[in-house]
N, C-alpha and C. Protein backbone atom coordinates (compact mmCIF):
# COMPACT_ATOMS: atom_id res chain seq x y z
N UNK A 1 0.82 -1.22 0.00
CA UNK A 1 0.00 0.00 0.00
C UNK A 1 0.85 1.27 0.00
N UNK A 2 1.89 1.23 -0.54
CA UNK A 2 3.19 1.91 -0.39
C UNK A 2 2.64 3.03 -1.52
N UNK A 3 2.63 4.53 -1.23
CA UNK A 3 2.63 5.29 -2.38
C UNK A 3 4.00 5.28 -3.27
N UNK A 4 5.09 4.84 -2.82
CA UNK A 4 6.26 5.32 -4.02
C UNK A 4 7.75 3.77 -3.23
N UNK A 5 8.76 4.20 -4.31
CA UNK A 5 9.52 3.10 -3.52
C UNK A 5 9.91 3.78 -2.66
N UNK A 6 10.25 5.23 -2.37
CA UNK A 6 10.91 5.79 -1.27
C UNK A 6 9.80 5.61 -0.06
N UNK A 7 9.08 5.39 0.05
CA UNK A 7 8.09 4.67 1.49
C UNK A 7 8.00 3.47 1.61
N UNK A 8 8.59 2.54 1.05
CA UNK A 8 8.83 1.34 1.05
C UNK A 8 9.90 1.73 2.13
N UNK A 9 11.43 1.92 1.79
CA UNK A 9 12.81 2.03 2.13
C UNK A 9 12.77 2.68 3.53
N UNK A 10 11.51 3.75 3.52
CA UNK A 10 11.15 4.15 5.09
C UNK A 10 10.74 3.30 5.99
N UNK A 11 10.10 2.58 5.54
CA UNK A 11 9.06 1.50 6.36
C UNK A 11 10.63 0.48 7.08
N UNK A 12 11.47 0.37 6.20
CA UNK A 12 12.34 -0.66 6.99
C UNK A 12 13.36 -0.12 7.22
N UNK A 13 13.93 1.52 7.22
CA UNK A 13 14.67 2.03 7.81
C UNK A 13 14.40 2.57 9.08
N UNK A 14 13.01 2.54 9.53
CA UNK A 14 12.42 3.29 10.60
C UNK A 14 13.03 2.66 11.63
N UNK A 15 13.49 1.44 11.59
CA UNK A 15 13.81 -0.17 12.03
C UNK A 15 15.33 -0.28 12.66
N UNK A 16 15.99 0.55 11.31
CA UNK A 16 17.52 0.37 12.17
C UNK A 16 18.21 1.70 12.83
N UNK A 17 19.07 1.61 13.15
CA UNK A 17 20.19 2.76 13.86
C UNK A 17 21.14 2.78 13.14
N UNK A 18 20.61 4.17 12.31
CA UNK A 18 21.19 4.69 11.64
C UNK A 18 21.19 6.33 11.24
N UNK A 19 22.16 6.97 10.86
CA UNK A 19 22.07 8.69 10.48
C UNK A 19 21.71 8.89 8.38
N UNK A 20 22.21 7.99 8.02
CA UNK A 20 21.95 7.66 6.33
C UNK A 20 21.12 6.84 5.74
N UNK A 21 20.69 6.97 4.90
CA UNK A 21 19.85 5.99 4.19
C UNK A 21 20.10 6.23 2.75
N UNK A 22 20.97 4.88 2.35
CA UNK A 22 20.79 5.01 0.64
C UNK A 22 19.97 4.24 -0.33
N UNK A 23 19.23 5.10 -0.78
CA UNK A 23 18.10 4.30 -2.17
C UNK A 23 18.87 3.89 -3.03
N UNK A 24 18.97 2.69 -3.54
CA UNK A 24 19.19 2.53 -4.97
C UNK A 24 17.96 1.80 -5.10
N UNK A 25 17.86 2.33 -6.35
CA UNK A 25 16.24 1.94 -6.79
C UNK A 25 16.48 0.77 -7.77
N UNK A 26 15.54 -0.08 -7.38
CA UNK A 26 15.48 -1.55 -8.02
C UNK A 26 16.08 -1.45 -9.44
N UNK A 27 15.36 -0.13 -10.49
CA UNK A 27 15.49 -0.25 -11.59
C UNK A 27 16.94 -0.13 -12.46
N UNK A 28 17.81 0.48 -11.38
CA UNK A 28 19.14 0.66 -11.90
C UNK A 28 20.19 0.53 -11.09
N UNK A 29 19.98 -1.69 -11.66
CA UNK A 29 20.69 -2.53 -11.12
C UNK A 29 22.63 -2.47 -11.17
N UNK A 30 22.75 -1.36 -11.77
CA UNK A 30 24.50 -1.69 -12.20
C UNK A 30 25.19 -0.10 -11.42
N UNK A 31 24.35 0.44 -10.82
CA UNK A 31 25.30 1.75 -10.02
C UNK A 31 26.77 1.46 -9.69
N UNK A 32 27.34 1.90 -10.07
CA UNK A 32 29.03 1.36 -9.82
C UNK A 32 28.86 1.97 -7.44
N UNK A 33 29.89 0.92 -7.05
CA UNK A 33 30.08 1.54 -5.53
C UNK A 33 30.51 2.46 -5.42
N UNK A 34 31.89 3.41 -6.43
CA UNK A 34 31.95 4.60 -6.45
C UNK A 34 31.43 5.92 -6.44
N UNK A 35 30.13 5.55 -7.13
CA UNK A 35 28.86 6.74 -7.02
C UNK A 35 28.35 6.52 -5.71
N UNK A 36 27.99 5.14 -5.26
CA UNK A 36 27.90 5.87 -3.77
C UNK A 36 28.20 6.26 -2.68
N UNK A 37 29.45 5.61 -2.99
CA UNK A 37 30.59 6.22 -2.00
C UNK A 37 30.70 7.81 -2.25
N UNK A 38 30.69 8.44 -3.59
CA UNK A 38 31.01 10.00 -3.67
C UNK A 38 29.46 10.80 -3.32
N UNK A 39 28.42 10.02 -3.09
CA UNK A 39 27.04 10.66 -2.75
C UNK A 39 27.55 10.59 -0.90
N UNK A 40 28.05 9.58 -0.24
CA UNK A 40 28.47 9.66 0.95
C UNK A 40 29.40 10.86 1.27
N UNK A 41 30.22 11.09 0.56
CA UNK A 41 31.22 12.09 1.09
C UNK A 41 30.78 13.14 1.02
N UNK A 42 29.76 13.21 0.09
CA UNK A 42 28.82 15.00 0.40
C UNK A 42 28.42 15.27 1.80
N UNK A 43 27.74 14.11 2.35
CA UNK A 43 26.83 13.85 3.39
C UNK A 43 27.89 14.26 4.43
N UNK A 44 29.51 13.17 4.70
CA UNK A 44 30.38 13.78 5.23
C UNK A 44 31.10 15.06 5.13
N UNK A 45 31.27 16.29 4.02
CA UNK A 45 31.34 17.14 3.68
C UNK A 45 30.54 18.75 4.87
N UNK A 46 29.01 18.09 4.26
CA UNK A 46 28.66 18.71 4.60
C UNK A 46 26.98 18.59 5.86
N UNK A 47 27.05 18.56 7.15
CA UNK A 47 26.28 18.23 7.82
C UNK A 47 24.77 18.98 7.90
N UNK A 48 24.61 19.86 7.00
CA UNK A 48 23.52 20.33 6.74
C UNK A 48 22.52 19.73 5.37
N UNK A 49 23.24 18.98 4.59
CA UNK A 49 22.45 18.16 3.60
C UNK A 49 21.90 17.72 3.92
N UNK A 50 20.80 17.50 3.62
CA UNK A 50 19.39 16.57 3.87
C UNK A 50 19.28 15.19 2.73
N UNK A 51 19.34 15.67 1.40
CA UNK A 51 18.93 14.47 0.42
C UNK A 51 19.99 14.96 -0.58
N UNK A 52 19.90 14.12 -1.07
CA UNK A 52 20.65 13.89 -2.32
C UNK A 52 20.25 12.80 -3.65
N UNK A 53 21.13 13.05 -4.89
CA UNK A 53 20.48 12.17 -5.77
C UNK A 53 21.72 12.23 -6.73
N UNK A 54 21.71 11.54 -7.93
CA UNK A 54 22.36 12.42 -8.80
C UNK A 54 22.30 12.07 -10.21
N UNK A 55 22.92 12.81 -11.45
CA UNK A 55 22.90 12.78 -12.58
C UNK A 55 23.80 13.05 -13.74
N UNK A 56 23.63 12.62 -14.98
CA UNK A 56 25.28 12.53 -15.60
C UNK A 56 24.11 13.42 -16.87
N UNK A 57 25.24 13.95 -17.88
CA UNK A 57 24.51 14.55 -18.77
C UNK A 57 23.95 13.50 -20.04
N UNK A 58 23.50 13.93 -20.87
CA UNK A 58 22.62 12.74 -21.43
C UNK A 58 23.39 12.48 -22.91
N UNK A 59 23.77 11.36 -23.08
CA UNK A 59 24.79 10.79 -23.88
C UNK A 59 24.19 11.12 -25.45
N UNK A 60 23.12 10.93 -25.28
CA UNK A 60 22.12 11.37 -26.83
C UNK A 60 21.23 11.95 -26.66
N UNK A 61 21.39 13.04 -27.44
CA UNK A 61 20.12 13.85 -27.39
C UNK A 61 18.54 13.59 -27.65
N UNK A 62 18.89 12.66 -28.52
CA UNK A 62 17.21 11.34 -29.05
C UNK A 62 16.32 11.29 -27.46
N UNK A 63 17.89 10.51 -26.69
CA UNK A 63 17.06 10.05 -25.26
C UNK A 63 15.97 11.49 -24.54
N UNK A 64 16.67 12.40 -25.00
CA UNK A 64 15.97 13.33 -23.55
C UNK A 64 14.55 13.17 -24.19
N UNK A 65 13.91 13.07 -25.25
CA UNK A 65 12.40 12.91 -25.70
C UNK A 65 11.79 11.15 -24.15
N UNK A 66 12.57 10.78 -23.97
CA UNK A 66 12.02 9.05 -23.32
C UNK A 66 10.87 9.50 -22.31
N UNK A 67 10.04 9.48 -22.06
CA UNK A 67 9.35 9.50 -20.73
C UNK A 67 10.13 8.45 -19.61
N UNK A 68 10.75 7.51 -19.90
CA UNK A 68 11.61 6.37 -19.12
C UNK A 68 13.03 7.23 -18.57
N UNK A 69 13.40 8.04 -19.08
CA UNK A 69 14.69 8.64 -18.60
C UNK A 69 14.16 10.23 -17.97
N UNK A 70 14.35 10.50 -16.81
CA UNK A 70 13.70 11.45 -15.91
C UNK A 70 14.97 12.38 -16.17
N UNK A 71 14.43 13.34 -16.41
CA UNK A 71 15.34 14.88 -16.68
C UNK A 71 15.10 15.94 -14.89
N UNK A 72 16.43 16.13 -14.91
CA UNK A 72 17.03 17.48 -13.76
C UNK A 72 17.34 18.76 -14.16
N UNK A 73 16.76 19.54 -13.49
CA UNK A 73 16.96 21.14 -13.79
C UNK A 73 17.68 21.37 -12.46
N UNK A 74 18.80 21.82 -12.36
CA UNK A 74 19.71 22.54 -10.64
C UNK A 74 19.89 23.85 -11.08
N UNK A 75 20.20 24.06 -9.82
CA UNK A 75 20.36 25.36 -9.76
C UNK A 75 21.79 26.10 -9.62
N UNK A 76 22.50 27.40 -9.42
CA UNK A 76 23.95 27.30 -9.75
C UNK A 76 24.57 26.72 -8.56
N UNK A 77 23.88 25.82 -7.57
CA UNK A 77 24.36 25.22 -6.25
C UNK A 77 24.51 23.88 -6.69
N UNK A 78 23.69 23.69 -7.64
CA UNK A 78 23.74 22.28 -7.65
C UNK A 78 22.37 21.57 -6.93
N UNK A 79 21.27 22.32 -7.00
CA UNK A 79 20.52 21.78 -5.78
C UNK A 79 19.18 21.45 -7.26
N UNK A 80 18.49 20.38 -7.01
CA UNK A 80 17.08 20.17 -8.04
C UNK A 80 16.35 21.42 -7.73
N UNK A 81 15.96 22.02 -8.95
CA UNK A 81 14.73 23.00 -9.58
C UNK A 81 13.38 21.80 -9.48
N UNK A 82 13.95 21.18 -10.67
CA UNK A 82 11.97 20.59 -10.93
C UNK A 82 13.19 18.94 -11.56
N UNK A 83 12.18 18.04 -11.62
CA UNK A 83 11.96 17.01 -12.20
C UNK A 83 11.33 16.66 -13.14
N UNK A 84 10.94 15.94 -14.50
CA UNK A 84 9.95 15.55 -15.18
C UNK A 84 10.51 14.66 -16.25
N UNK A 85 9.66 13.85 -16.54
CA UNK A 85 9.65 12.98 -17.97
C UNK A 85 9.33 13.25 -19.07
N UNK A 86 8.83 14.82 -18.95
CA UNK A 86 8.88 16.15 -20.43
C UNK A 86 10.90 16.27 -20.92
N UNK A 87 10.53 16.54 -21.85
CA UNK A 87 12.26 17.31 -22.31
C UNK A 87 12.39 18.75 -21.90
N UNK A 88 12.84 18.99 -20.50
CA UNK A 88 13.52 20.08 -19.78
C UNK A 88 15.11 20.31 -20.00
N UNK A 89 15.37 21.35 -19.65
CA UNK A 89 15.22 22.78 -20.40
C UNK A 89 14.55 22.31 -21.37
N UNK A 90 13.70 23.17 -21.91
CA UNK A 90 13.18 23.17 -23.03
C UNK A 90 14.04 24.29 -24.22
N UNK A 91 14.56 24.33 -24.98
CA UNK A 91 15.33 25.42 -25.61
C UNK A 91 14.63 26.03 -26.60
N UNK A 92 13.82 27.38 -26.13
CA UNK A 92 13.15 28.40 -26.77
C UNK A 92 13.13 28.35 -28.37
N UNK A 93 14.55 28.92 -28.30
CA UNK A 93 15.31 29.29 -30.01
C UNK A 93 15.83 28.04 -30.49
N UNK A 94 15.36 26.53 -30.21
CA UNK A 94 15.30 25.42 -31.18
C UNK A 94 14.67 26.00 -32.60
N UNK A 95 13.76 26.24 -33.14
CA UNK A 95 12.82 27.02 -34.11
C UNK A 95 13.56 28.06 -34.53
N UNK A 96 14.30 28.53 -33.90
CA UNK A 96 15.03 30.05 -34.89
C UNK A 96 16.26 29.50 -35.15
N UNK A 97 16.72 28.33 -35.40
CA UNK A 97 18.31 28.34 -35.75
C UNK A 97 19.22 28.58 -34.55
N UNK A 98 19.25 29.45 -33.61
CA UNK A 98 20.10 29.58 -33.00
C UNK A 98 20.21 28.44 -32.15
N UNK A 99 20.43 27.40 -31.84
CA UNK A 99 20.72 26.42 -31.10
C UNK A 99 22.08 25.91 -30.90
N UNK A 100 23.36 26.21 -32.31
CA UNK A 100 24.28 26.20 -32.36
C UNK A 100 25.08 26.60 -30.81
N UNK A 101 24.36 28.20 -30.60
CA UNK A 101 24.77 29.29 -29.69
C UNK A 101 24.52 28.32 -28.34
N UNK A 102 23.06 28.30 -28.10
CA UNK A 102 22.64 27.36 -26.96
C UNK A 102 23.41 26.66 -26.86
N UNK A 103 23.59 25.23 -27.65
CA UNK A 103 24.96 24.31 -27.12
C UNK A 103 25.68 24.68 -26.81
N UNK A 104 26.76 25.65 -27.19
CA UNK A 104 27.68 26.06 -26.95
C UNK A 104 28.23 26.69 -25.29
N UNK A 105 27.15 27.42 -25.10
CA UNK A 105 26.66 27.93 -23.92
C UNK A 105 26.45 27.09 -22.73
N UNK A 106 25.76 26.02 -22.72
CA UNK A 106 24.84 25.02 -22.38
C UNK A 106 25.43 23.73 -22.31
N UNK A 107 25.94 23.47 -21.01
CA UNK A 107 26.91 21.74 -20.82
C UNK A 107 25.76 20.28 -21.41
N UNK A 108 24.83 20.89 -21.34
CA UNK A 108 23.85 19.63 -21.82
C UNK A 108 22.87 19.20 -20.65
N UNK A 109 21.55 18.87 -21.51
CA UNK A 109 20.74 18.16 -20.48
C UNK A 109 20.95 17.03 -19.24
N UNK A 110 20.42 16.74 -18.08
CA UNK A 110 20.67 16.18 -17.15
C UNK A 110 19.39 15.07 -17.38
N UNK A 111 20.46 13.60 -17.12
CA UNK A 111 19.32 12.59 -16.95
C UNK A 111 19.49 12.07 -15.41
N UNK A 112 18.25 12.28 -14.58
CA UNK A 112 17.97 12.13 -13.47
C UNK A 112 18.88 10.26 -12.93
N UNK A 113 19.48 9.66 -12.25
CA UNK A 113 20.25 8.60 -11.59
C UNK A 113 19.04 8.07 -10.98
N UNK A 114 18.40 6.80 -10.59
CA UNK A 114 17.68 6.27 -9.51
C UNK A 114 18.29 6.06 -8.21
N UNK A 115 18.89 6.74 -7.38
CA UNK A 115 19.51 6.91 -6.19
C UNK A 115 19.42 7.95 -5.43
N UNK A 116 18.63 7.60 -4.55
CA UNK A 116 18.71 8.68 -3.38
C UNK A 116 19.92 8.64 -1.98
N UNK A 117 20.15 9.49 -1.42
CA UNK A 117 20.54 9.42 0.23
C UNK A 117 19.76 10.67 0.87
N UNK A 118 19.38 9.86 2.00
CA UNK A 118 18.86 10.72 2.74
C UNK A 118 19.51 10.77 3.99
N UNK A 119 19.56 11.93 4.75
CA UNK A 119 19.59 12.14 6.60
C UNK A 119 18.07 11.31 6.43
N UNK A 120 18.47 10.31 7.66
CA UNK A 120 16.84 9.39 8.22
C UNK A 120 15.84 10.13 8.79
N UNK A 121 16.51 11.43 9.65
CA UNK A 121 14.97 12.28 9.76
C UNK A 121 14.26 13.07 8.62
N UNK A 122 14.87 13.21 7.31
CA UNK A 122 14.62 13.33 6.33
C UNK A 122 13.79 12.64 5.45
N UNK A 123 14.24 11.45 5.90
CA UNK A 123 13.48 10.30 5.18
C UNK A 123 11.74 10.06 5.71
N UNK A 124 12.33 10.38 6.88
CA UNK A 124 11.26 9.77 7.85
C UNK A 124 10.02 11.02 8.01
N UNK A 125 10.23 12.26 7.78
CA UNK A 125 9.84 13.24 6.90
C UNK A 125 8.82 12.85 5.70
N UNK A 126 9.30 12.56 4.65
CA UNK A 126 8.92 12.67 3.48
C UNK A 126 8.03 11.53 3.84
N UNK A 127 7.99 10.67 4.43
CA UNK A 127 6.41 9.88 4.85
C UNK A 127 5.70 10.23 5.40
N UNK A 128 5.66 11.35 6.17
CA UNK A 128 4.63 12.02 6.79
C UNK A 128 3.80 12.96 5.59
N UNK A 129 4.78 13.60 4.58
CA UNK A 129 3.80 14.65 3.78
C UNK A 129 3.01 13.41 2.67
N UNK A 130 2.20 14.36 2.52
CA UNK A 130 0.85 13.51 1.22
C UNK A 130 1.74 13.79 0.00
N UNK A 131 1.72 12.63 -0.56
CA UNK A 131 1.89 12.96 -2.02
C UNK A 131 1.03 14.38 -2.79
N UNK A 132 1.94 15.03 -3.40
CA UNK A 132 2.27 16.20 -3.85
C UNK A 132 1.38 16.23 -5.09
N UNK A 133 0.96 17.34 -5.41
CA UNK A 133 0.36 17.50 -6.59
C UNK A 133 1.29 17.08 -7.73
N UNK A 134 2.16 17.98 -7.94
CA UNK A 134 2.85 17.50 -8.89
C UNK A 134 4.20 15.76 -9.13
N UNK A 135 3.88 15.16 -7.74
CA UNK A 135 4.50 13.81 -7.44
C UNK A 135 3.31 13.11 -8.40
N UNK A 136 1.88 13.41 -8.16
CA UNK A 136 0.81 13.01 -8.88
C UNK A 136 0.98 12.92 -10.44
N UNK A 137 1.40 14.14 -10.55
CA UNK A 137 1.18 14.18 -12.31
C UNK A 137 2.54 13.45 -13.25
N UNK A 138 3.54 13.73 -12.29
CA UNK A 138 4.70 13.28 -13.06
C UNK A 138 4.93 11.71 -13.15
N UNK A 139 4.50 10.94 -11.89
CA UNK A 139 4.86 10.16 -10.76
C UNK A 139 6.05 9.87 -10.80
N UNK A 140 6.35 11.21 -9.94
CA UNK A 140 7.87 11.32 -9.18
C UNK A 140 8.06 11.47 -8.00
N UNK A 141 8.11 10.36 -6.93
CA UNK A 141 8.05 10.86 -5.97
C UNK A 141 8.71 12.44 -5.02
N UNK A 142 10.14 12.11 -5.92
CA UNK A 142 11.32 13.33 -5.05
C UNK A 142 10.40 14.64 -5.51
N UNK A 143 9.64 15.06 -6.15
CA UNK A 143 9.18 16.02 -6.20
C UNK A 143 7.86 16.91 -5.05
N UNK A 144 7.95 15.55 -4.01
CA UNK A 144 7.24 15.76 -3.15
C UNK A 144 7.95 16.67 -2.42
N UNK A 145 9.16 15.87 -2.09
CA UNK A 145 10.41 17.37 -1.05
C UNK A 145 10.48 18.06 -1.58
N UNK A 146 10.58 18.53 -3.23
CA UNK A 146 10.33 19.90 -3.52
C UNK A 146 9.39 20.94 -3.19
N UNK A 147 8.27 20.32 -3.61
CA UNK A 147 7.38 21.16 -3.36
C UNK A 147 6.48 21.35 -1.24
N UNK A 148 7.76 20.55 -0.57
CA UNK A 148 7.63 21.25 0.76
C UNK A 148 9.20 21.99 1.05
N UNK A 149 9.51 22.34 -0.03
CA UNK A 149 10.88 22.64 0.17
C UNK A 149 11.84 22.24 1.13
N UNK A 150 12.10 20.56 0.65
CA UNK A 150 13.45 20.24 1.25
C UNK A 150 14.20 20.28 -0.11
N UNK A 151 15.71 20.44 0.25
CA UNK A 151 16.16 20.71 -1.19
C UNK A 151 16.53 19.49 -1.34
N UNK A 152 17.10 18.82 -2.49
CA UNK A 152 18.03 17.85 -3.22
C UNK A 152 19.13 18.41 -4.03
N UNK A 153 20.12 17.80 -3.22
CA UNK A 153 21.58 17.94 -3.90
C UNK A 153 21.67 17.15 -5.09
N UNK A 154 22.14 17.68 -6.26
CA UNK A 154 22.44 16.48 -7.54
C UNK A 154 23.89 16.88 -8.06
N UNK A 155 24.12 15.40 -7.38
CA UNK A 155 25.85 14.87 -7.60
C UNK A 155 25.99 14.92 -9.40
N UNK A 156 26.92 15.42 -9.81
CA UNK A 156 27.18 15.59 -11.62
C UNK A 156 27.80 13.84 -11.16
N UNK A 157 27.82 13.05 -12.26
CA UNK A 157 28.58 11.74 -12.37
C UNK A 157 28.63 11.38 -14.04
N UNK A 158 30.08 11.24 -14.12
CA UNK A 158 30.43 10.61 -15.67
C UNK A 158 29.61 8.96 -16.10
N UNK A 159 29.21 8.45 -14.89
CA UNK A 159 28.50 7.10 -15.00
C UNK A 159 27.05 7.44 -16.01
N UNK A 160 26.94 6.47 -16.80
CA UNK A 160 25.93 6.86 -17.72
C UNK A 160 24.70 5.26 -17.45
N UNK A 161 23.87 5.45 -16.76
CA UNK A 161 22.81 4.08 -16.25
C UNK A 161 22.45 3.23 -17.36
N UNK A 162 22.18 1.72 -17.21
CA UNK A 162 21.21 1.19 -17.88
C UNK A 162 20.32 0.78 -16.95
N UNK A 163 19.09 2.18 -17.47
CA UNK A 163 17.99 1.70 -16.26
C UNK A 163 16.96 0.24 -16.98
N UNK A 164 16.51 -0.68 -16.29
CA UNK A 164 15.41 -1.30 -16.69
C UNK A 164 14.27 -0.67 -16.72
N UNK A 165 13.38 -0.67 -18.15
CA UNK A 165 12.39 0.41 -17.83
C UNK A 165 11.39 -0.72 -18.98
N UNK A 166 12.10 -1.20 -19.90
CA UNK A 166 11.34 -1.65 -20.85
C UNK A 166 12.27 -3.42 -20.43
N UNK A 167 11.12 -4.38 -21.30
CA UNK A 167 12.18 -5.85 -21.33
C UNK A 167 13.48 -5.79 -22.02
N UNK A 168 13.31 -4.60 -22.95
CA UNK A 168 14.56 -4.51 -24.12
C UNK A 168 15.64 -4.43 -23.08
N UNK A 169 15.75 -3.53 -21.84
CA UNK A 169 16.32 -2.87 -21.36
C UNK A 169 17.26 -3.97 -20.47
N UNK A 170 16.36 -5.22 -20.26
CA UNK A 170 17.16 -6.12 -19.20
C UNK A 170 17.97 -7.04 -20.35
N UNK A 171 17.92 -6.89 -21.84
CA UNK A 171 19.12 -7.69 -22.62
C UNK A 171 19.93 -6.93 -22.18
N UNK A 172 20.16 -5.45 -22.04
CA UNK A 172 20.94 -4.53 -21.63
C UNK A 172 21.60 -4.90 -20.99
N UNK A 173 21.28 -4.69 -19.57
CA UNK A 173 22.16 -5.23 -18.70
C UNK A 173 22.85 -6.12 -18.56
N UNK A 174 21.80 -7.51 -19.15
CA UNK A 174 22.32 -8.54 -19.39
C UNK A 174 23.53 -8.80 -19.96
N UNK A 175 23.89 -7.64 -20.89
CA UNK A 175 25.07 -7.53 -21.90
C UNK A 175 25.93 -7.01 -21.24
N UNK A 176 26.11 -5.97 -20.30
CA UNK A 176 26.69 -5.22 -19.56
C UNK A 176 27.47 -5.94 -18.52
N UNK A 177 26.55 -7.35 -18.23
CA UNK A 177 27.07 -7.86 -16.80
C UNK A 177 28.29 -8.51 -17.73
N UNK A 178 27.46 -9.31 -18.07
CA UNK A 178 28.42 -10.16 -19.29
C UNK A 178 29.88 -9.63 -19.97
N UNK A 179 29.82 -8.20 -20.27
CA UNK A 179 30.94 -7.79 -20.82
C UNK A 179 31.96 -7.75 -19.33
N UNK A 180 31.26 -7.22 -18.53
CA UNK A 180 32.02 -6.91 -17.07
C UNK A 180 32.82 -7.72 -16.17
N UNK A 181 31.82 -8.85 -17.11
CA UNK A 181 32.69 -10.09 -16.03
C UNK A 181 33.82 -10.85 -16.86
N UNK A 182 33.92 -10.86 -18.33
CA UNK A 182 35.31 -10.90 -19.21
C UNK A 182 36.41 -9.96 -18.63
């Protein structure tokens, strides 16, 4: 009866003794340990973070159209704006030619990571608020702490996911493990 997987991960973190809690979300089975080890050292860094997540820029531009690959907007901190399965930024002057300029300007779109960390009173938080209007429309959960304004930190990472989203997606991996273990 779980609204999202992040109330799942509450339900059995409520349980242990602990100050962290890291999501990796079922769907993106191959997170290298390095990404979460460098989402940890923020946490050690800095004792005022609450959540975190993170994202690499998007290897093809085709992808940012996917509803399956979740796009990040930050801010110049680094902290999530908005979330969605629309193609964000949206770039105005696509239609006038100037897009050249935009790239240029513009490091590239962000594809959202399935990994959270949270501080546990953080966590333990975000089960108390109701799913969010816009958690509704997108179904995203993290957009619930947005819109009670807790922020989310988003870690930049050169790691590029193969999320499972479609069956195509688990030959994927399948191929991935396979190459990994040669």
């Amino acid at each position: 009866d779980h609204q999202s997987g992040t109330d799942r991960i509450a339900e059995v973190a409520k349980d242990i003794d602990c100050d962290l809690v890291i999501n990796v979300q079922g769907d993106e089975p191959l997170i290298p340990p390095e990404l979460i080890d460098k989402i940890i050292e923020h946490f050690e860094r800095d004792n005022k973070l609450l959540c975190a997540t993170a994202a690499c820029v998007f290897n093809d531009e085709k992808d940012v159209n996917s509803p399956d690959m979740v796009k990040v907007v930050v801010d110049k901190n680094w902290n999530a704006l908005y979330f969605s399965r629309a193609a964000i930024p949206y770039p105005a002057e696509l239609d006038k030619g100037k897009l050249k300029q935009i790239n240029s300007d513009w490091k590239g779109r962000l594809r959202h990571i399935g990994i959270y960390a949270f501080r546990k009173e953080t966590l333990m938080k975000f089960v108390e608020l109701e799913p969010s209007p816009l958690e509704k429309l997108e179904h995203l959960e993290q957009l619930r702490l947005l819109e009670n304004g807790i922020k989310i930190k988003v870690i930049l990472t050169d790691y590029h996911p193969i999320a499972v989203d479609t069956p195509e997606d688990i030959k994927l991996v399948l191929k991935a493990l396979t190459n990994e273990s040669k």
